[in-house]
PDB file of N, CA and C in Angstrom:
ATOM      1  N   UNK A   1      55.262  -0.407-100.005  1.00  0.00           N
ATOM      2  CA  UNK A   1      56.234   0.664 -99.811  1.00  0.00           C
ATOM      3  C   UNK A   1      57.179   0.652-101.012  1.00  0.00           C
ATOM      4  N   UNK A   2      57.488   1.782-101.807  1.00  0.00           N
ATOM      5  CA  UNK A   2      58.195   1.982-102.769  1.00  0.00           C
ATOM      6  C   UNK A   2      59.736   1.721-102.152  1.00  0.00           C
ATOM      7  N   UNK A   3      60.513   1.327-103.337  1.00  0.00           N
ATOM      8  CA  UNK A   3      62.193   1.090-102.637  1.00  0.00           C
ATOM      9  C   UNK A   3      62.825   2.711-102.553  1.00  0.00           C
ATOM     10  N   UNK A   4      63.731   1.851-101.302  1.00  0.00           N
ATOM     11  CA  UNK A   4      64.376   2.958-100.801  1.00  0.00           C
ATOM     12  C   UNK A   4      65.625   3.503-101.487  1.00  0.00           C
ATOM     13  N   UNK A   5      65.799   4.829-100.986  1.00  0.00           N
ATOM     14  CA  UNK A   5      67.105   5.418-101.986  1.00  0.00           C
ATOM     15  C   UNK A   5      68.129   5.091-100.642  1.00  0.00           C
ATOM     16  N   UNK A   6      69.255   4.454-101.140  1.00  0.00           N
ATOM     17  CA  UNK A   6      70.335   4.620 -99.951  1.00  0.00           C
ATOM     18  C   UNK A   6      71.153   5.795 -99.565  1.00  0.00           C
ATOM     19  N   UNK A   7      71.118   6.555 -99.262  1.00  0.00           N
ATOM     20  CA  UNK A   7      71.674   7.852 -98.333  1.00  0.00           C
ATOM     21  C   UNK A   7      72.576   8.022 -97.035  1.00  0.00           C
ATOM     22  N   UNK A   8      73.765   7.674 -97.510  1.00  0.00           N
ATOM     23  CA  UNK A   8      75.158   7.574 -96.526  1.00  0.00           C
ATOM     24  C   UNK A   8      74.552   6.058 -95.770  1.00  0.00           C
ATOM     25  N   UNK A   9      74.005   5.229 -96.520  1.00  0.00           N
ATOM     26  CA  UNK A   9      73.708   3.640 -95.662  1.00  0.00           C
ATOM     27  C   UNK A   9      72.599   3.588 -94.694  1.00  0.00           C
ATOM     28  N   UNK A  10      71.673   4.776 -95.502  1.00  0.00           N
ATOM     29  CA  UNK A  10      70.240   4.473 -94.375  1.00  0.00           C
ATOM     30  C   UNK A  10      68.983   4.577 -95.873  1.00  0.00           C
ATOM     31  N   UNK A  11      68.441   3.952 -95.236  1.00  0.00           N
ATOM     32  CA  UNK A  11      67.166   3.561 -96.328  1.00  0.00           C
ATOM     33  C   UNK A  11      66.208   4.779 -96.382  1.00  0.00           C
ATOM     34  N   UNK A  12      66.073   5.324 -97.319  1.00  0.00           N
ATOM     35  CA  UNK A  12      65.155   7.364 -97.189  1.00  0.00           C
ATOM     36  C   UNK A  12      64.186   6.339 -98.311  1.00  0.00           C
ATOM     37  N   UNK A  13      63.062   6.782 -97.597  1.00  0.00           N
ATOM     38  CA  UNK A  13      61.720   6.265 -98.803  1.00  0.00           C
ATOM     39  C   UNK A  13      61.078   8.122 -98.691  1.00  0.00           C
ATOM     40  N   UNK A  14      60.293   8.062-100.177  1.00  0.00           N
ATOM     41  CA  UNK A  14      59.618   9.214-100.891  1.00  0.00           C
ATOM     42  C   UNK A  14      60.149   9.530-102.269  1.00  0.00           C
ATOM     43  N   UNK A  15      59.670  10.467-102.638  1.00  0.00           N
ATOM     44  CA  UNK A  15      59.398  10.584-103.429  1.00  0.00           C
ATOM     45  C   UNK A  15      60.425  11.701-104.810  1.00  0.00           C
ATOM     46  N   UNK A  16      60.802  11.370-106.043  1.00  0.00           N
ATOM     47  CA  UNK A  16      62.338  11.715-106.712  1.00  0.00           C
ATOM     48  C   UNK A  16      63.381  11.778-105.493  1.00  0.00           C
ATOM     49  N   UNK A  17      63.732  10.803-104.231  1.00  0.00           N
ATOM     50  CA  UNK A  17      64.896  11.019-103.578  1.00  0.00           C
ATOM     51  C   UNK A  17      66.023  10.975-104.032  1.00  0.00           C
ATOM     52  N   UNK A  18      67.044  11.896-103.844  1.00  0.00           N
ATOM     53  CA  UNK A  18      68.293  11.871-104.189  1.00  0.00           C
ATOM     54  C   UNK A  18      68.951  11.441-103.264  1.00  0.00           C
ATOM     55  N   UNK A  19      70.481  11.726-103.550  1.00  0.00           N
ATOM     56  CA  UNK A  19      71.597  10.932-102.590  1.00  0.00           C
ATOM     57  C   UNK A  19      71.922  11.590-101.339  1.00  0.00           C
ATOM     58  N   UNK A  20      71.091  12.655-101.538  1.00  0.00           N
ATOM     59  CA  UNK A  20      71.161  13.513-100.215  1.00  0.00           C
ATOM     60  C   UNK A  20      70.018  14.002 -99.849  1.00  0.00           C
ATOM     61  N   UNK A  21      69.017  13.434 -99.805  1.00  0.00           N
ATOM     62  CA  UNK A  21      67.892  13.263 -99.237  1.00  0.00           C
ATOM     63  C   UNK A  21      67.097  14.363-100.188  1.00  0.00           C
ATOM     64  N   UNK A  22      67.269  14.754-100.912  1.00  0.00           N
ATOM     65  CA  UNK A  22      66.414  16.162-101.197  1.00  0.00           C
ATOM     66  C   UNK A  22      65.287  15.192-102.420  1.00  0.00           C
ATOM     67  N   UNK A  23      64.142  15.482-102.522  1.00  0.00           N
ATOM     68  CA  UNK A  23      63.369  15.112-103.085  1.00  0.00           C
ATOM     69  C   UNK A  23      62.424  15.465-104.071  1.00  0.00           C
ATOM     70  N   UNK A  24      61.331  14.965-104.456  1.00  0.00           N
ATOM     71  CA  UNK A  24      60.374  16.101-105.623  1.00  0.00           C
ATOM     72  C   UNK A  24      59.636  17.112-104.857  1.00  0.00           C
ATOM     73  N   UNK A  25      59.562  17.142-103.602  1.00  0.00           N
ATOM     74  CA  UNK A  25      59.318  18.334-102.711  1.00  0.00           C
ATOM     75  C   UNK A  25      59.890  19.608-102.210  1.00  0.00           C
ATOM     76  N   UNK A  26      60.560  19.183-101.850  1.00  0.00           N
ATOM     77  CA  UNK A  26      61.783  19.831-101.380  1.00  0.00           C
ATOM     78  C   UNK A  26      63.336  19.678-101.819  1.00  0.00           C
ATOM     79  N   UNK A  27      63.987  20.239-102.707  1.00  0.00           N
ATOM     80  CA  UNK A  27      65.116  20.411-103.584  1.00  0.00           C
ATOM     81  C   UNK A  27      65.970  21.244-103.738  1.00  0.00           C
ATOM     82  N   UNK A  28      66.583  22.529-102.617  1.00  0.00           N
ATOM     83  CA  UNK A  28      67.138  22.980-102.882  1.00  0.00           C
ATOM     84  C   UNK A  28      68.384  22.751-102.375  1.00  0.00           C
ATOM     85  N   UNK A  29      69.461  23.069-102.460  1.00  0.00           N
ATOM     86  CA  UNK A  29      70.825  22.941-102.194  1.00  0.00           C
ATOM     87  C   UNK A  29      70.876  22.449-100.514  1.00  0.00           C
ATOM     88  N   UNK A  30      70.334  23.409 -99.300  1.00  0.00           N
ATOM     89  CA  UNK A  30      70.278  23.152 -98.142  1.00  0.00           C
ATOM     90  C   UNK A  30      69.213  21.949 -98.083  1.00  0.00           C
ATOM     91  N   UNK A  31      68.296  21.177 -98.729  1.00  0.00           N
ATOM     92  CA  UNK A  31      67.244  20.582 -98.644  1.00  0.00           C
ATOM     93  C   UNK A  31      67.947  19.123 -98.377  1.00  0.00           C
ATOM     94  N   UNK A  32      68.760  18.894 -97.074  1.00  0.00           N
ATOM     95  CA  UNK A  32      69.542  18.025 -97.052  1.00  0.00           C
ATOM     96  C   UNK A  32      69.396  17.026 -95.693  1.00  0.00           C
ATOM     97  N   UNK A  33      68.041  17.103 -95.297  1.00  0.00           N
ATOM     98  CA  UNK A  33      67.790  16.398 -94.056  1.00  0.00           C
ATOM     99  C   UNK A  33      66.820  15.184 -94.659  1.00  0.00           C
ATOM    100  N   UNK A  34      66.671  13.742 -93.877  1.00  0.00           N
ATOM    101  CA  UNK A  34      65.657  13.529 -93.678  1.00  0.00           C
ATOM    102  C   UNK A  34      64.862  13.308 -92.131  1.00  0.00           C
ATOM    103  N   UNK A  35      63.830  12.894 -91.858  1.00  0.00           N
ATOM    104  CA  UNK A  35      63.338  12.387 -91.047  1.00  0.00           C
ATOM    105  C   UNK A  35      62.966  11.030 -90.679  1.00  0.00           C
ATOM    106  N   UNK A  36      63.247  10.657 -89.419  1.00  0.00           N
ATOM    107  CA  UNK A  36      62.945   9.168 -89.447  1.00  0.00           C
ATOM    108  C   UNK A  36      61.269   9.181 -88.470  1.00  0.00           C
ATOM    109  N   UNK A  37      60.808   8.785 -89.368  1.00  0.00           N
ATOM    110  CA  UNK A  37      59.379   9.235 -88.304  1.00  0.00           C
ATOM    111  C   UNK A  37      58.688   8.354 -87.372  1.00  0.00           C
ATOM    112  N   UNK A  38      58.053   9.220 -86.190  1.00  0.00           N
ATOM    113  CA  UNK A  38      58.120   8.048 -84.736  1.00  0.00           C
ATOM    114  C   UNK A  38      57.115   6.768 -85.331  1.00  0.00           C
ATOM    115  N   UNK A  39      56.290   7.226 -85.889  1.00  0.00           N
ATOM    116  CA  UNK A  39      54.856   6.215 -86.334  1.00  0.00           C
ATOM    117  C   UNK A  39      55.404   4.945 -86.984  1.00  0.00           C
ATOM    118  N   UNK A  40      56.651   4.777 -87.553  1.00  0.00           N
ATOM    119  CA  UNK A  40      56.833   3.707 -88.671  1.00  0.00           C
ATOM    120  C   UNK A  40      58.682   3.670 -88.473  1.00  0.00           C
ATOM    121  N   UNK A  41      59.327   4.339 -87.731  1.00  0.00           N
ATOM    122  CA  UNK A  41      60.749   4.337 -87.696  1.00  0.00           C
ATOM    123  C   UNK A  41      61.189   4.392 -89.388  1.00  0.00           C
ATOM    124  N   UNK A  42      60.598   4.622 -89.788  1.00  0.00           N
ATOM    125  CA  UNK A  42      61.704   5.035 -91.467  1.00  0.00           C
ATOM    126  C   UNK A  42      61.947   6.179 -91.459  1.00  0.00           C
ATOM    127  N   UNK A  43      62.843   6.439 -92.397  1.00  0.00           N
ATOM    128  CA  UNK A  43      63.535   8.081 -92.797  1.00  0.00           C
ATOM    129  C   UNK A  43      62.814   8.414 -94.021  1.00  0.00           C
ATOM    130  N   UNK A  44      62.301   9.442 -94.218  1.00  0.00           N
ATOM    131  CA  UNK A  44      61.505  10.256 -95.533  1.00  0.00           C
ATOM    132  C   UNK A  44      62.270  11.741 -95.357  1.00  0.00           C
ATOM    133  N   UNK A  45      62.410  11.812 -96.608  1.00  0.00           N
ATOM    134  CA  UNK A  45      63.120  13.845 -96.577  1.00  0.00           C
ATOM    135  C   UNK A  45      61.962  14.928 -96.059  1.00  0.00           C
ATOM    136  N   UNK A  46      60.654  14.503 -96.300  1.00  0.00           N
ATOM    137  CA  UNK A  46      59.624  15.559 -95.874  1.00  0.00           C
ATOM    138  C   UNK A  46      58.203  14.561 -95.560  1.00  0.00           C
ATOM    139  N   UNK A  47      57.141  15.759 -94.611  1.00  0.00           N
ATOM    140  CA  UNK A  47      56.359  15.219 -94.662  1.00  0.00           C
ATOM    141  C   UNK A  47      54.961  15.012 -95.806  1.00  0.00           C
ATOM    142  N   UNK A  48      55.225  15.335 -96.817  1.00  0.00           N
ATOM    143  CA  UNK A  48      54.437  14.735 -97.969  1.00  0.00           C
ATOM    144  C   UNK A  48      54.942  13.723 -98.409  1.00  0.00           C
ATOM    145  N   UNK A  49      56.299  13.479 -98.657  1.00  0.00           N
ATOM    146  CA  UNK A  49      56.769  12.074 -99.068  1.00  0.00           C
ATOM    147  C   UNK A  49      56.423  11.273 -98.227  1.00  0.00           C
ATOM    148  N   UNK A  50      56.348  11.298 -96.642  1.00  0.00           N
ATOM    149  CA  UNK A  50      55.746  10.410 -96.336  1.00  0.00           C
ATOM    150  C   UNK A  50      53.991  10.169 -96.522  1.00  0.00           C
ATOM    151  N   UNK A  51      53.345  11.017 -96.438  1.00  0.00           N
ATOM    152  CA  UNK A  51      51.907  10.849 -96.829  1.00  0.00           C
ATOM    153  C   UNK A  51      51.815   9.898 -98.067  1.00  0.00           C
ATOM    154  N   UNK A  52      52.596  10.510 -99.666  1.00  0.00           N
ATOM    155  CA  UNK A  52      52.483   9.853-100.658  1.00  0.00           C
ATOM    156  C   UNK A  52      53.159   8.555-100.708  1.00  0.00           C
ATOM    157  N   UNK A  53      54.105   7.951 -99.536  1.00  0.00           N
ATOM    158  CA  UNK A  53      54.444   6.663 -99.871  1.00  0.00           C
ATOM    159  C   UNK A  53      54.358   5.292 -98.571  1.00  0.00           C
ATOM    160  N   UNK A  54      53.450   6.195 -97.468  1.00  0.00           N
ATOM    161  CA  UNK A  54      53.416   5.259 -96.526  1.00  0.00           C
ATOM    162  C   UNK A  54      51.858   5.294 -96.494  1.00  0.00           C
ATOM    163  N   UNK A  55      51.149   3.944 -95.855  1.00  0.00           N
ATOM    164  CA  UNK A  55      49.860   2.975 -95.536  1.00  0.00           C
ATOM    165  C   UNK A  55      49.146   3.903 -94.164  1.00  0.00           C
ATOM    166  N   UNK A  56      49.513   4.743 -93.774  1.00  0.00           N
ATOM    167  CA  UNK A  56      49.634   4.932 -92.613  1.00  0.00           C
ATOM    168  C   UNK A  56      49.569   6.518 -91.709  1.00  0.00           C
ATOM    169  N   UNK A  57      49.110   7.194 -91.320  1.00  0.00           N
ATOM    170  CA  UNK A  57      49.323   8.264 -90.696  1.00  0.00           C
ATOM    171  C   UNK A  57      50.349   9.037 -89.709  1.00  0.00           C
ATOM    172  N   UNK A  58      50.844  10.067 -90.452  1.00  0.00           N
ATOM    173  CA  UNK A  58      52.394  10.202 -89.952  1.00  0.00           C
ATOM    174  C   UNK A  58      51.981  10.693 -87.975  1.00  0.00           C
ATOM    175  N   UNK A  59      53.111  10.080 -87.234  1.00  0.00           N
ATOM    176  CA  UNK A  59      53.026  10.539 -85.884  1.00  0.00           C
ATOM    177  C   UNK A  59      54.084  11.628 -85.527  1.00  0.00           C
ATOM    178  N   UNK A  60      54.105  12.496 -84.397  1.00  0.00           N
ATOM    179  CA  UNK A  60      55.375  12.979 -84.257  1.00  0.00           C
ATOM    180  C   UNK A  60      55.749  12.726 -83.191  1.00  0.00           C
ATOM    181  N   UNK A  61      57.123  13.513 -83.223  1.00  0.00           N
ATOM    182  CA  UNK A  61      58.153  13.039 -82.221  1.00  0.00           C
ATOM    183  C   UNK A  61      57.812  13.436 -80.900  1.00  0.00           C
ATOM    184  N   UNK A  62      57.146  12.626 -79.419  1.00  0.00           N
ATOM    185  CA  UNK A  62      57.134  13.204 -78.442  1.00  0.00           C
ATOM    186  C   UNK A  62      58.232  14.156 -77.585  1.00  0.00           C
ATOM    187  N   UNK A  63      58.092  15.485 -76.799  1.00  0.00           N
ATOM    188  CA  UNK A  63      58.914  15.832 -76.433  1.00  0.00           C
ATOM    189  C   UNK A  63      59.975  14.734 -75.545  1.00  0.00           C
ATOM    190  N   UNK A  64      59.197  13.754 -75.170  1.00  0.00           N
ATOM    191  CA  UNK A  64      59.799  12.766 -74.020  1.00  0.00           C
ATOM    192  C   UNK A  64      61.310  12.197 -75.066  1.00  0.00           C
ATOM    193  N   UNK A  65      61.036  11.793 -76.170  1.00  0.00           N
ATOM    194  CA  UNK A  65      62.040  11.159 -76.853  1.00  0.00           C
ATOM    195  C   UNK A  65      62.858  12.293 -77.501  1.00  0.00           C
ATOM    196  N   UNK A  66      63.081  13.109 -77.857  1.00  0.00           N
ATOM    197  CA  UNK A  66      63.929  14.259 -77.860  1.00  0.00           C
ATOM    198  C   UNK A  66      65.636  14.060 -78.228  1.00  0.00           C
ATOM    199  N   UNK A  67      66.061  12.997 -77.174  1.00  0.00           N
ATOM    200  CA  UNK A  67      67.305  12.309 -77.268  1.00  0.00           C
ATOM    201  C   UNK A  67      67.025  11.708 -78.497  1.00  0.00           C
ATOM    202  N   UNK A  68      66.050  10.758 -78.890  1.00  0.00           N
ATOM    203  CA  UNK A  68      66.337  10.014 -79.876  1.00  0.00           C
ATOM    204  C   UNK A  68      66.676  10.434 -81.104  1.00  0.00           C
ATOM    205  N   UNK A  69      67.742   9.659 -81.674  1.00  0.00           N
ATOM    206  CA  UNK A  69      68.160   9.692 -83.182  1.00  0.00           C
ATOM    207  C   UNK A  69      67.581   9.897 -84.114  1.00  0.00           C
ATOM    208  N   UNK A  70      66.678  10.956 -85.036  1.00  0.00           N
ATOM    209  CA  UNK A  70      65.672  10.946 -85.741  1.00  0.00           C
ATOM    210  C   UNK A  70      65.852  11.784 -86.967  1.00  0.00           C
ATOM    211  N   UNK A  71      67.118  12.245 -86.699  1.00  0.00           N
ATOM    212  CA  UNK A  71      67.354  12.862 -88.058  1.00  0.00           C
ATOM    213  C   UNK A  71      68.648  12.786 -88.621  1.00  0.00           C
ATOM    214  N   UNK A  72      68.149  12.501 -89.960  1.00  0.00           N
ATOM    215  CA  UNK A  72      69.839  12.158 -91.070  1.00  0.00           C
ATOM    216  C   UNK A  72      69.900  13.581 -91.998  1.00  0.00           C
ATOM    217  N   UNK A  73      71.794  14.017 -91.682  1.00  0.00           N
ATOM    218  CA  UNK A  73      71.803  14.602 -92.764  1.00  0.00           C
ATOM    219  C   UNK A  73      72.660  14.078 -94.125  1.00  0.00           C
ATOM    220  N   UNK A  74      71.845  14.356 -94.877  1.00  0.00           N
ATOM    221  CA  UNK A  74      71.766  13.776 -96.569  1.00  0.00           C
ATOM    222  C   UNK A  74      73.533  14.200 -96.851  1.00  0.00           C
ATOM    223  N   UNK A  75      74.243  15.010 -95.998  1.00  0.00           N
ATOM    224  CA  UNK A  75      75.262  15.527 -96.537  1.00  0.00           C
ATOM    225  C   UNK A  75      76.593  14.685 -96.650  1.00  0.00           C
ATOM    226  N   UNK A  76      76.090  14.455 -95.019  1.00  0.00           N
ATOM    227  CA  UNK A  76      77.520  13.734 -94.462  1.00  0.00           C
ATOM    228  C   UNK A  76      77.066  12.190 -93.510  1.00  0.00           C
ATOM    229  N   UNK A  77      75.745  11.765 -93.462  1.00  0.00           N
ATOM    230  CA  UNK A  77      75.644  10.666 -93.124  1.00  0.00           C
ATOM    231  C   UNK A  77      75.191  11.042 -91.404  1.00  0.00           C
ATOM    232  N   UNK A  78      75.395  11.830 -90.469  1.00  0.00           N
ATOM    233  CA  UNK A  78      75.399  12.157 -89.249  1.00  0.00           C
ATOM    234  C   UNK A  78      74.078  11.712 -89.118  1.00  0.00           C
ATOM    235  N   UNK A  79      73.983  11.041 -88.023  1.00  0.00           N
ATOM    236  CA  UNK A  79      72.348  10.807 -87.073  1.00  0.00           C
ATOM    237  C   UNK A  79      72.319  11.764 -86.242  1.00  0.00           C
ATOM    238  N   UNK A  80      71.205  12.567 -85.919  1.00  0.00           N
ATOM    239  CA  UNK A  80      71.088  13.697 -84.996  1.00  0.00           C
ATOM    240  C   UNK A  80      70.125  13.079 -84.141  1.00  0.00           C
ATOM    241  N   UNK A  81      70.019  13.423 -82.516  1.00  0.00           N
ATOM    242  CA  UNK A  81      68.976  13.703 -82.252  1.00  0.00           C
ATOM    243  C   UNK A  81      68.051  14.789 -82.280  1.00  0.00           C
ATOM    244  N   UNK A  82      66.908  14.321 -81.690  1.00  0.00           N
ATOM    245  CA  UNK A  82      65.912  15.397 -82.221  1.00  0.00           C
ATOM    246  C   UNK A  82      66.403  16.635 -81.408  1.00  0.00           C
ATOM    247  N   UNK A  83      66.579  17.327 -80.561  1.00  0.00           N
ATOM    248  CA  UNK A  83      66.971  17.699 -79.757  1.00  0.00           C
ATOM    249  C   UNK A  83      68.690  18.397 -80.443  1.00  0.00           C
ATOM    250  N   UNK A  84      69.382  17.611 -81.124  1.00  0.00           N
ATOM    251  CA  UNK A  84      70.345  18.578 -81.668  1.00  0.00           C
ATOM    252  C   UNK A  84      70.347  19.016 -82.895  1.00  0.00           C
ATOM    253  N   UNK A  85      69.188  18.068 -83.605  1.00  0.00           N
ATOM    254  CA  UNK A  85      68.610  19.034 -84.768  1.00  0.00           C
ATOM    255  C   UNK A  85      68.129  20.195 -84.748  1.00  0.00           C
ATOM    256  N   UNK A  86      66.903  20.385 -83.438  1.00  0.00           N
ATOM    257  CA  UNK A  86      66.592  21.510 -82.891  1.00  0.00           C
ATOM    258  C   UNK A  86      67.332  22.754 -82.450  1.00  0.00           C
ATOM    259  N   UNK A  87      68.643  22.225 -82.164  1.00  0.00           N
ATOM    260  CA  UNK A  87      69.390  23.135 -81.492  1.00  0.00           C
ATOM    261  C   UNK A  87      70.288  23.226 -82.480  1.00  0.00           C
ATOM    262  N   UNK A  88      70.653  22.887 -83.735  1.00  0.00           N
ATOM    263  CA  UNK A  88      71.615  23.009 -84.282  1.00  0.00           C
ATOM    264  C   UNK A  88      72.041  24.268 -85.412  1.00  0.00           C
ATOM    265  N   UNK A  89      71.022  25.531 -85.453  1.00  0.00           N
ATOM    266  CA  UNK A  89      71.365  26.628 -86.190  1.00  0.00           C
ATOM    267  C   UNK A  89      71.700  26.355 -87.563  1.00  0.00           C
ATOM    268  N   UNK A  90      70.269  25.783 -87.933  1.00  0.00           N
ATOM    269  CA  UNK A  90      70.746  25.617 -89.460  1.00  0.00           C
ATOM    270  C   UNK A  90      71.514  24.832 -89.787  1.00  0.00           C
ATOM    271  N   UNK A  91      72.250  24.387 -89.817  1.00  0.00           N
ATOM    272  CA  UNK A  91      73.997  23.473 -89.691  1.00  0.00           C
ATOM    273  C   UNK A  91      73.986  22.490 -89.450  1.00  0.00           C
ATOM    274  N   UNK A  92      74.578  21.676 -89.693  1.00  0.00           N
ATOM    275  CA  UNK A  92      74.726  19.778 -89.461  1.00  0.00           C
ATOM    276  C   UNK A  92      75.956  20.157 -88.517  1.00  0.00           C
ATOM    277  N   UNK A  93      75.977  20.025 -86.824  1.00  0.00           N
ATOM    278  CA  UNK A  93      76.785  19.629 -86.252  1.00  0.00           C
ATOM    279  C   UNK A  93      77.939  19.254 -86.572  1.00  0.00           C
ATOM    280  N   UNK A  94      78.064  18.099 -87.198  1.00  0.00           N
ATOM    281  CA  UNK A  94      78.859  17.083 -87.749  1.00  0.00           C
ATOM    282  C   UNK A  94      79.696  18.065 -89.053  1.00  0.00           C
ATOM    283  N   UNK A  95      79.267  17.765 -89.968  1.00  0.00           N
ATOM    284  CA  UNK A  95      79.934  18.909 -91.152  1.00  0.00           C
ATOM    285  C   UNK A  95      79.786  19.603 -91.596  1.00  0.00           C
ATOM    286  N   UNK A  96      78.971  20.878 -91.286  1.00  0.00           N
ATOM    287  CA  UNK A  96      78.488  22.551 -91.338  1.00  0.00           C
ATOM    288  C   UNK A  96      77.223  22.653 -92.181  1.00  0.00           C
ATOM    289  N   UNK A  97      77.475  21.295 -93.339  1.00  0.00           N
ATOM    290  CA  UNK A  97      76.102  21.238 -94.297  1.00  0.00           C
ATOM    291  C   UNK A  97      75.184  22.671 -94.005  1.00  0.00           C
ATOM    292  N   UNK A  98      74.750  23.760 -94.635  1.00  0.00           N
ATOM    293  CA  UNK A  98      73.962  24.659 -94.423  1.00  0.00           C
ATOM    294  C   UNK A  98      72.678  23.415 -94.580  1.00  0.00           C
ATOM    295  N   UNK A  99      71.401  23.343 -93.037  1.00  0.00           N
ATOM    296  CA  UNK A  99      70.078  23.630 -93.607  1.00  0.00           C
ATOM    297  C   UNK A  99      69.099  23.974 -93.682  1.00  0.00           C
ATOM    298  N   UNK A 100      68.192  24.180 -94.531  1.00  0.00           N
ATOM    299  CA  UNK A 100      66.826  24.650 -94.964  1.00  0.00           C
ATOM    300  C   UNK A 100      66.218  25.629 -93.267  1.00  0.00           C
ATOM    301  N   UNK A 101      66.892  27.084 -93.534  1.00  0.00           N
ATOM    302  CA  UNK A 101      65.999  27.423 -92.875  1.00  0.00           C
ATOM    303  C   UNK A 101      64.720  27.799 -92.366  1.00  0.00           C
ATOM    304  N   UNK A 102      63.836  27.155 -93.753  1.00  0.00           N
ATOM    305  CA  UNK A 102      62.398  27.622 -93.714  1.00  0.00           C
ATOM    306  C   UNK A 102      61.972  26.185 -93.113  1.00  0.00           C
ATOM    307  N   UNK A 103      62.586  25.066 -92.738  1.00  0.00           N
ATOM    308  CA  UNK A 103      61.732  23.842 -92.016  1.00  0.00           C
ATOM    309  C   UNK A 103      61.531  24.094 -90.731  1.00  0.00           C
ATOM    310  N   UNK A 104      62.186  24.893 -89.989  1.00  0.00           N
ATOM    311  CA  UNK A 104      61.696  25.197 -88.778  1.00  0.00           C
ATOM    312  C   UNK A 104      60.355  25.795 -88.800  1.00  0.00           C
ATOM    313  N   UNK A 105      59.448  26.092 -90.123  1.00  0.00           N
ATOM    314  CA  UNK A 105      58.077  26.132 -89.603  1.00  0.00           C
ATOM    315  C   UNK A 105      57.363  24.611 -90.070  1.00  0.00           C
ATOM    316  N   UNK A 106      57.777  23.827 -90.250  1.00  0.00           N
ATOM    317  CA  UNK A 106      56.913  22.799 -90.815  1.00  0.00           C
ATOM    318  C   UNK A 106      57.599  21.855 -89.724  1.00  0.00           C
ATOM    319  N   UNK A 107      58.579  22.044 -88.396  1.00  0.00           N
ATOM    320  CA  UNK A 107      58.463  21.147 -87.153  1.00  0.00           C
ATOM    321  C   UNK A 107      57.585  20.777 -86.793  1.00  0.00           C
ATOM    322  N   UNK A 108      56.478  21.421 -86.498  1.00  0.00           N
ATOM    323  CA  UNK A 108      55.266  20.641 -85.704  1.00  0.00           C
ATOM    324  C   UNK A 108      54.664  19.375 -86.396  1.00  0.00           C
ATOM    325  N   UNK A 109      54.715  19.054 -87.577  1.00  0.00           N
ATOM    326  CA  UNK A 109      54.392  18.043 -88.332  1.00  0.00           C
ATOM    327  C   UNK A 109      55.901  16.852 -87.931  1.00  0.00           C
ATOM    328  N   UNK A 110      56.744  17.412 -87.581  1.00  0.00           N
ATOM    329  CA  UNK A 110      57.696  16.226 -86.714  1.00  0.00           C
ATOM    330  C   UNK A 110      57.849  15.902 -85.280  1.00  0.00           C
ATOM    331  N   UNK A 111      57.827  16.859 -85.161  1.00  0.00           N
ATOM    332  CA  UNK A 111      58.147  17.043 -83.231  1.00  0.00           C
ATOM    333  C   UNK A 111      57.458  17.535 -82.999  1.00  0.00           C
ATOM    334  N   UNK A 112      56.715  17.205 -81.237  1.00  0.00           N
ATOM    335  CA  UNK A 112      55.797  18.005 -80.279  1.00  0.00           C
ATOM    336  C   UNK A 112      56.276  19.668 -80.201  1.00  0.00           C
ATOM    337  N   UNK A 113      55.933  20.259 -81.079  1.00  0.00           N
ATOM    338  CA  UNK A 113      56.635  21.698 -80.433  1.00  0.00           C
ATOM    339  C   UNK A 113      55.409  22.585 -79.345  1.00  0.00           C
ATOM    340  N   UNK A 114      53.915  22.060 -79.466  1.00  0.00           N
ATOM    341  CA  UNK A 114      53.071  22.589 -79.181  1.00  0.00           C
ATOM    342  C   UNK A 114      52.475  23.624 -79.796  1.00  0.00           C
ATOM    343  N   UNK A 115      52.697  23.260 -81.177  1.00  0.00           N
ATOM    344  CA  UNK A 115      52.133  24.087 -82.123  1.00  0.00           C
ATOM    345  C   UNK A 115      51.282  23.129 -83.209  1.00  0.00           C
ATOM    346  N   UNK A 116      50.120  23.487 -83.546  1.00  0.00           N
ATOM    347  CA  UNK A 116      49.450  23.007 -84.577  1.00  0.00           C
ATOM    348  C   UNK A 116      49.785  22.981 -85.688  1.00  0.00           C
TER     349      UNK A 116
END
């Protein structure tokens, strides 16, 4: 496993990570989340960074765990659950952070949405 970038005091592995999670994938201004993924509990900003830097096949988040803590934003340090990431309108709860509204189609590669 390549070393991790520290991001408000959580360890983000992938790939060019910055200090706010945004990476050689995904980089734009809102590109400020990562994921902590169920298969391996680490945080990666997307799911190609995890493909290119983990042993392993990414899992997602069952609806059952929902509550759990699974997402950091790169902005302000906040742990979300999955569940208020989902619900959170773009926005980091915590400190308005605008984000990435085009990841709500690439959820199903994190969370059970029941979509392929």
């Amino acid at each position: 496993m390549p070393e991790a970038v520290d991001v408000c005091g959580r360890a983000v592995y992938g790939v060019d990570v910055d200090s706010e999670t945004r990476c050689a994938h995904y980089h734009a201004d809102r590109d400020v989340i990562a994921i902590r993924f169920a298969c391996c509990e680490k945080y990666h900003p997307c799911h190609a960074c995890h493909d290119a830097v983990a042993d392993h096949d990414s899992e997602t988040w069952p609806r059952a765990a929902f509550d759990t803590e699974a997402v950091l934003c790169g902005a302000c340090g906040a742990e979300l659950s999955v569940r208020e990431y989902l619900d959170a309108d773009d926005a980091c709860p915590d400190c308005g952070h605008a984000f990435n509204p085009g990841c709500a189609r690439h959820a199903h590669r994190y969370f059970e949405t029941g979509r392929d």
